[in-house]
Protein backbone atom coordinates (compact mmCIF):
# COMPACT_ATOMS: atom_id res chain seq x y z
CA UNK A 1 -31.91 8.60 6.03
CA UNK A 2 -31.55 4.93 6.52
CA UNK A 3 -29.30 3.45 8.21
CA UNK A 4 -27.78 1.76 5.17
CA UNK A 5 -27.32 4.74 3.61
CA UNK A 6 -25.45 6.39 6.36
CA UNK A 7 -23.20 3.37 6.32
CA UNK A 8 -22.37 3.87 2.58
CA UNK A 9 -22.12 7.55 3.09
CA UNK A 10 -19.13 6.58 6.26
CA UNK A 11 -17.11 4.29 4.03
CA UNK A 12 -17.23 6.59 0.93
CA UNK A 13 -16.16 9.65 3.07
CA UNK A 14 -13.32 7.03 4.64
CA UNK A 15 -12.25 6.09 0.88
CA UNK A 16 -12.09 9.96 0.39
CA UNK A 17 -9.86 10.54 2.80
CA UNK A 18 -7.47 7.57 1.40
CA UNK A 19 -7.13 9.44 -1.80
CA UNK A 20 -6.72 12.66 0.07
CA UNK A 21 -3.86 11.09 1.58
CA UNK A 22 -2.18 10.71 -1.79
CA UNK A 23 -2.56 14.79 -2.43
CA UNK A 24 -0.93 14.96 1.03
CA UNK A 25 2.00 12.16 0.44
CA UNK A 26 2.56 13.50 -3.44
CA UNK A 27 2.29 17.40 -2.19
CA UNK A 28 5.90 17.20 -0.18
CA UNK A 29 7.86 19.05 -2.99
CA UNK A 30 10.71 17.38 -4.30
CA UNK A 31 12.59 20.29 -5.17
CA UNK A 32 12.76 21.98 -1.82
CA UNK A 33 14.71 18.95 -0.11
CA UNK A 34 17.57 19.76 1.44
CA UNK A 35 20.24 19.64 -1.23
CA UNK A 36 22.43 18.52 1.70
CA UNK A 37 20.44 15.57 2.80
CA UNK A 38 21.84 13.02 5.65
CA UNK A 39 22.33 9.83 3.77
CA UNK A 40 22.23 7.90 6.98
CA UNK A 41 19.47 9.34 7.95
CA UNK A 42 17.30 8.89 4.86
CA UNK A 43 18.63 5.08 4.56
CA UNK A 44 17.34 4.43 8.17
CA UNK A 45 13.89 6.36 7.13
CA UNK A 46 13.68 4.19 3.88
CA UNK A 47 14.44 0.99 6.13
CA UNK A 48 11.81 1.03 8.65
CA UNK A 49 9.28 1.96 5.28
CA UNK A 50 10.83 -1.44 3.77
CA UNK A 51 10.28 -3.23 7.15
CA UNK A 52 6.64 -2.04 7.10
CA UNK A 53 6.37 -3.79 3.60
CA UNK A 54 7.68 -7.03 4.63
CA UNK A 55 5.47 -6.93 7.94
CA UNK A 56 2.57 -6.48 5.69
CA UNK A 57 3.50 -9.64 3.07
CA UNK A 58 4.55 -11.45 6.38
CA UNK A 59 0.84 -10.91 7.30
CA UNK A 60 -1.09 -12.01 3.78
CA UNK A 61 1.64 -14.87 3.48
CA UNK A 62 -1.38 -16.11 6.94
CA UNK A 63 -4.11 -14.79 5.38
CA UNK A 64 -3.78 -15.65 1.75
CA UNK A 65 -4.09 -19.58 1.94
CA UNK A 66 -7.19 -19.75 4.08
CA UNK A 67 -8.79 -17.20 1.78
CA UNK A 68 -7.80 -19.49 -1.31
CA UNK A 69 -8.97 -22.59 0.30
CA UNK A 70 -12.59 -21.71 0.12
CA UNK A 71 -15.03 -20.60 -3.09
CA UNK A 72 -16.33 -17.58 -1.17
CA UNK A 73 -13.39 -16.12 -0.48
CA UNK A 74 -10.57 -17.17 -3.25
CA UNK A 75 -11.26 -13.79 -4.96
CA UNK A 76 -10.55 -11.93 -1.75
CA UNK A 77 -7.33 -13.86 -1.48
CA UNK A 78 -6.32 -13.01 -5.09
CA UNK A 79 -6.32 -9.50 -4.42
CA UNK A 80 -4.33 -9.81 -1.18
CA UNK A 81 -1.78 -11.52 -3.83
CA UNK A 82 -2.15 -9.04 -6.02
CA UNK A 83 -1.34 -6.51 -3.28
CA UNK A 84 1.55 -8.19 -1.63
CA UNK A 85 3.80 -9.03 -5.21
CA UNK A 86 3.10 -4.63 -5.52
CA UNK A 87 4.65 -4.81 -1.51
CA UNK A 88 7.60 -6.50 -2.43
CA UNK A 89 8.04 -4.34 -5.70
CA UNK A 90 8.42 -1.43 -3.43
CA UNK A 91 10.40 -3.56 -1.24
CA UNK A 92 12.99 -4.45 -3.57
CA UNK A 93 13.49 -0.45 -4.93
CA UNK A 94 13.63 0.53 -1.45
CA UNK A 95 16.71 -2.00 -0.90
CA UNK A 96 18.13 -0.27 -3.99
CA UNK A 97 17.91 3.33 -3.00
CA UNK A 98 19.15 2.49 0.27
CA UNK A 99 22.07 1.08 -1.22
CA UNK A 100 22.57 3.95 -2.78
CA UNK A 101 22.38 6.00 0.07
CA UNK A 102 25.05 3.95 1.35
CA UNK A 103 23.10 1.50 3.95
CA UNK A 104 22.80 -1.71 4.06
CA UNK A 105 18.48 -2.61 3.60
CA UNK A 106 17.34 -4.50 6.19
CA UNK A 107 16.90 -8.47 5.01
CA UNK A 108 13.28 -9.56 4.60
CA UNK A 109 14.17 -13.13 7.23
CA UNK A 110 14.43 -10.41 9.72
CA UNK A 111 11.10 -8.92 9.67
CA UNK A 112 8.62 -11.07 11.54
CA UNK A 113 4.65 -10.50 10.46
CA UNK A 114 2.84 -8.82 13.84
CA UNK A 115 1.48 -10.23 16.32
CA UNK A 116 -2.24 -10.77 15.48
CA UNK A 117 -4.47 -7.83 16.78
CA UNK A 118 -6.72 -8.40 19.79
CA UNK A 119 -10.20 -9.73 18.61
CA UNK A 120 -8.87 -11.04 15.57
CA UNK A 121 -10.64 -14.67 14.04
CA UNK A 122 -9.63 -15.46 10.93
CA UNK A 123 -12.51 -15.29 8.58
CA UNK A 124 -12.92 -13.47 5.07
CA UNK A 125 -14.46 -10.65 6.17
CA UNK A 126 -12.10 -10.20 9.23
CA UNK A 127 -8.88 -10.86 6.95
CA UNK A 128 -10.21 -7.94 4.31
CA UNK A 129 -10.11 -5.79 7.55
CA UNK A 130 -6.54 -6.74 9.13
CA UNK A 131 -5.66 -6.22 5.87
CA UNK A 132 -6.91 -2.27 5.54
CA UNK A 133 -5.99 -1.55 8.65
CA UNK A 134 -1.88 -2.68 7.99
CA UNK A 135 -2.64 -0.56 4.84
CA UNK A 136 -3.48 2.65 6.52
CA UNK A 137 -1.03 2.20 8.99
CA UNK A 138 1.50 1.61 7.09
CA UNK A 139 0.55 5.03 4.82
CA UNK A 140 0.04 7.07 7.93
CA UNK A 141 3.60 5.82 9.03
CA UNK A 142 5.51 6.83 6.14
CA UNK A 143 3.90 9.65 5.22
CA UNK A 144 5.10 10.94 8.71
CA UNK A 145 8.63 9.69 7.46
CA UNK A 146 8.10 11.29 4.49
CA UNK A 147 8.56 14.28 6.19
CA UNK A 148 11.97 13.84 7.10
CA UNK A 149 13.43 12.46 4.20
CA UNK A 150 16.10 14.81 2.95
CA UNK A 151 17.33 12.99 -0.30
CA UNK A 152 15.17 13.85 -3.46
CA UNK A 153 14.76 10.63 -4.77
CA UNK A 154 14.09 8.84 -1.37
CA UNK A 155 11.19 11.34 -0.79
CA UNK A 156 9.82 10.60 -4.43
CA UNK A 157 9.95 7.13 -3.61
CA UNK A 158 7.96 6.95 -0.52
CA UNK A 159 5.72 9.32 -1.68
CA UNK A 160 4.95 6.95 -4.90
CA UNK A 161 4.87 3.97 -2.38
CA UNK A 162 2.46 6.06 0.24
CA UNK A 163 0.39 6.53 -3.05
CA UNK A 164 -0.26 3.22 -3.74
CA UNK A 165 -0.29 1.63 -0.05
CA UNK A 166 -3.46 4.32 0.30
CA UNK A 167 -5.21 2.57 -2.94
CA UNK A 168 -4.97 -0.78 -1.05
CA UNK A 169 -6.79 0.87 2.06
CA UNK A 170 -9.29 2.38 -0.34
CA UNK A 171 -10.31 -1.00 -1.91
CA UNK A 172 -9.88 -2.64 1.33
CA UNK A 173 -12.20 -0.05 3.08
CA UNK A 174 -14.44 -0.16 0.90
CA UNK A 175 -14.24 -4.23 0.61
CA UNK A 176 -15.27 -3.95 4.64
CA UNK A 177 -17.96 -2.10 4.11
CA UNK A 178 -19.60 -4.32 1.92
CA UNK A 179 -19.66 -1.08 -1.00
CA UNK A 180 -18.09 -2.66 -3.25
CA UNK A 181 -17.39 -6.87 -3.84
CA UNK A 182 -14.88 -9.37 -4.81
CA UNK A 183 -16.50 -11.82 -7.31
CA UNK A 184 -15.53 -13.29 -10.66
CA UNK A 185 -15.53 -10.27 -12.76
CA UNK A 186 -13.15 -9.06 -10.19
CA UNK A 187 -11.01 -11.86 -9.87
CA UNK A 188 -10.46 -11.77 -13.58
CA UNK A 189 -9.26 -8.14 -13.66
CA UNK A 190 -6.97 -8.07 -10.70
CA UNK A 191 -4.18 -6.11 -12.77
CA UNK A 192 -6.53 -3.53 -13.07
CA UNK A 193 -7.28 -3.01 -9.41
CA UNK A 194 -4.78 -0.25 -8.83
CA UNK A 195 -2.81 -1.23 -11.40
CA UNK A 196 0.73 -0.10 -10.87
CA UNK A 197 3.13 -0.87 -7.55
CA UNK A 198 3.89 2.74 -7.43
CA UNK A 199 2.57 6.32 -8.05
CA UNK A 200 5.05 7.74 -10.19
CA UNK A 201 8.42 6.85 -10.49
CA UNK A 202 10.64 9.18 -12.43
CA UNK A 203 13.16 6.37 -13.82
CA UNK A 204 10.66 3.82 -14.24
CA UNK A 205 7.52 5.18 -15.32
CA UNK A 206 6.54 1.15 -16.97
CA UNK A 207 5.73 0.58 -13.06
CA UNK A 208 3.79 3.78 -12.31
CA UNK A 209 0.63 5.21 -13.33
CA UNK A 210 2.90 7.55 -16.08
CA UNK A 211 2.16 4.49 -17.99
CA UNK A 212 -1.60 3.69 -17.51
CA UNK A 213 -3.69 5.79 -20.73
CA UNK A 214 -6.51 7.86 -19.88
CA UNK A 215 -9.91 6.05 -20.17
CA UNK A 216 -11.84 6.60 -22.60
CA UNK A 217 -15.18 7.95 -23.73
CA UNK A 218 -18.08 6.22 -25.14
């Protein structure tokens, strides 16, 4: 087998295990949450998941205009726009459920963007992979938080947020690994590179997948 091949086979297997990841975030049943759920608690959970999101548009706010500013990569930085306006979508309904909950969500001018990992240089390809990598930390993170989350529609949330932070890995991943590539048909059908901001959201299913129609058949 050559080595090419193997490569493909790795970063097929890694975009796999992304979607697995969705099974796992989407498989935490609703209805067995703790009828009695700590409100503080949750809110706290459902804060450090909204800090994650602004750390992550903190990031493609420094990655996005040197991506623009050249031909090669423009399309690359389209779809880390793309991404980011879904980020602060699930920003802005976290802020509302924690209000619910009864905290106050943390402000976005008080989330700084990460300090730049070691080894970083900021070219295309190198940006495509800082940006995975906050993506599949970020899922990791809150699917671990998911966990936790007592309040049913807090855990529905995150779970619909984990969903969609794992389909930015998965196009990221497989972005890095040269298996797939941004170019103009791309750039001209952003929306439809995972197309909603969240899984599925019972009281807004016009921002979740409830609403994207089967494909189909020819």
């Amino acid at each position: 087998m050559s080595d090419e091949h193997v490569s493909r086979r790795k970063a097929l297997t890694g975009g796999a295990a992304a979607l697995a990841g969705v099974t796992a975030a989407l498989a935490v049943s609703a209805v067995t949450r703790n009828a009695h759920a700590d409100n503080a608690s949750d809110a706290t959970a459902l804060n450090a998941v909204r800090t994650k999101a602004f750390e992550i548009i903190a990031v493609y706010d420094t990655l996005i205009g040197p991506l623009n500013r050249e031909p090669m990569t423009a399309a690359s930085g389209a779809l880390l726009t793309h991404f980011q306006v879904q980020h602060r979508a699930a920003a802005e309904r976290l802020g509302t459920q924690i209000t619910a909950l009864g905290g106050t969500p943390i402000a976005e001018s008080a989330v700084n963007a990460p300090t730049a990992p070691t080894g970083f240089t900021r070219t295309g390809p190198n940006s495509i992979k800082y940006a995975a990598n906050l993506e599949r930390q970020a899922s990791v993170a809150n699917v671990a938080r998911l966990n936790a989350i007592g309040s049913k529609d807090a855990a529905e949330l995150v779970a619909a947020i984990v969903g969609t932070q794992t389909q930015h890995f998965t196009v990221l991943y497989l972005l890095a690994r040269g298996i797939a590539g941004p170019g103009a048909m791309a750039a001209g059908m952003l929306t439809e590179i995972v197309p909603r901001a969240f899984v599925s959201i019972e009281a807004a299913p016009a921002v979740s997948l409830t609403s994207v129609a089967d494909l189909t058949f020819t």
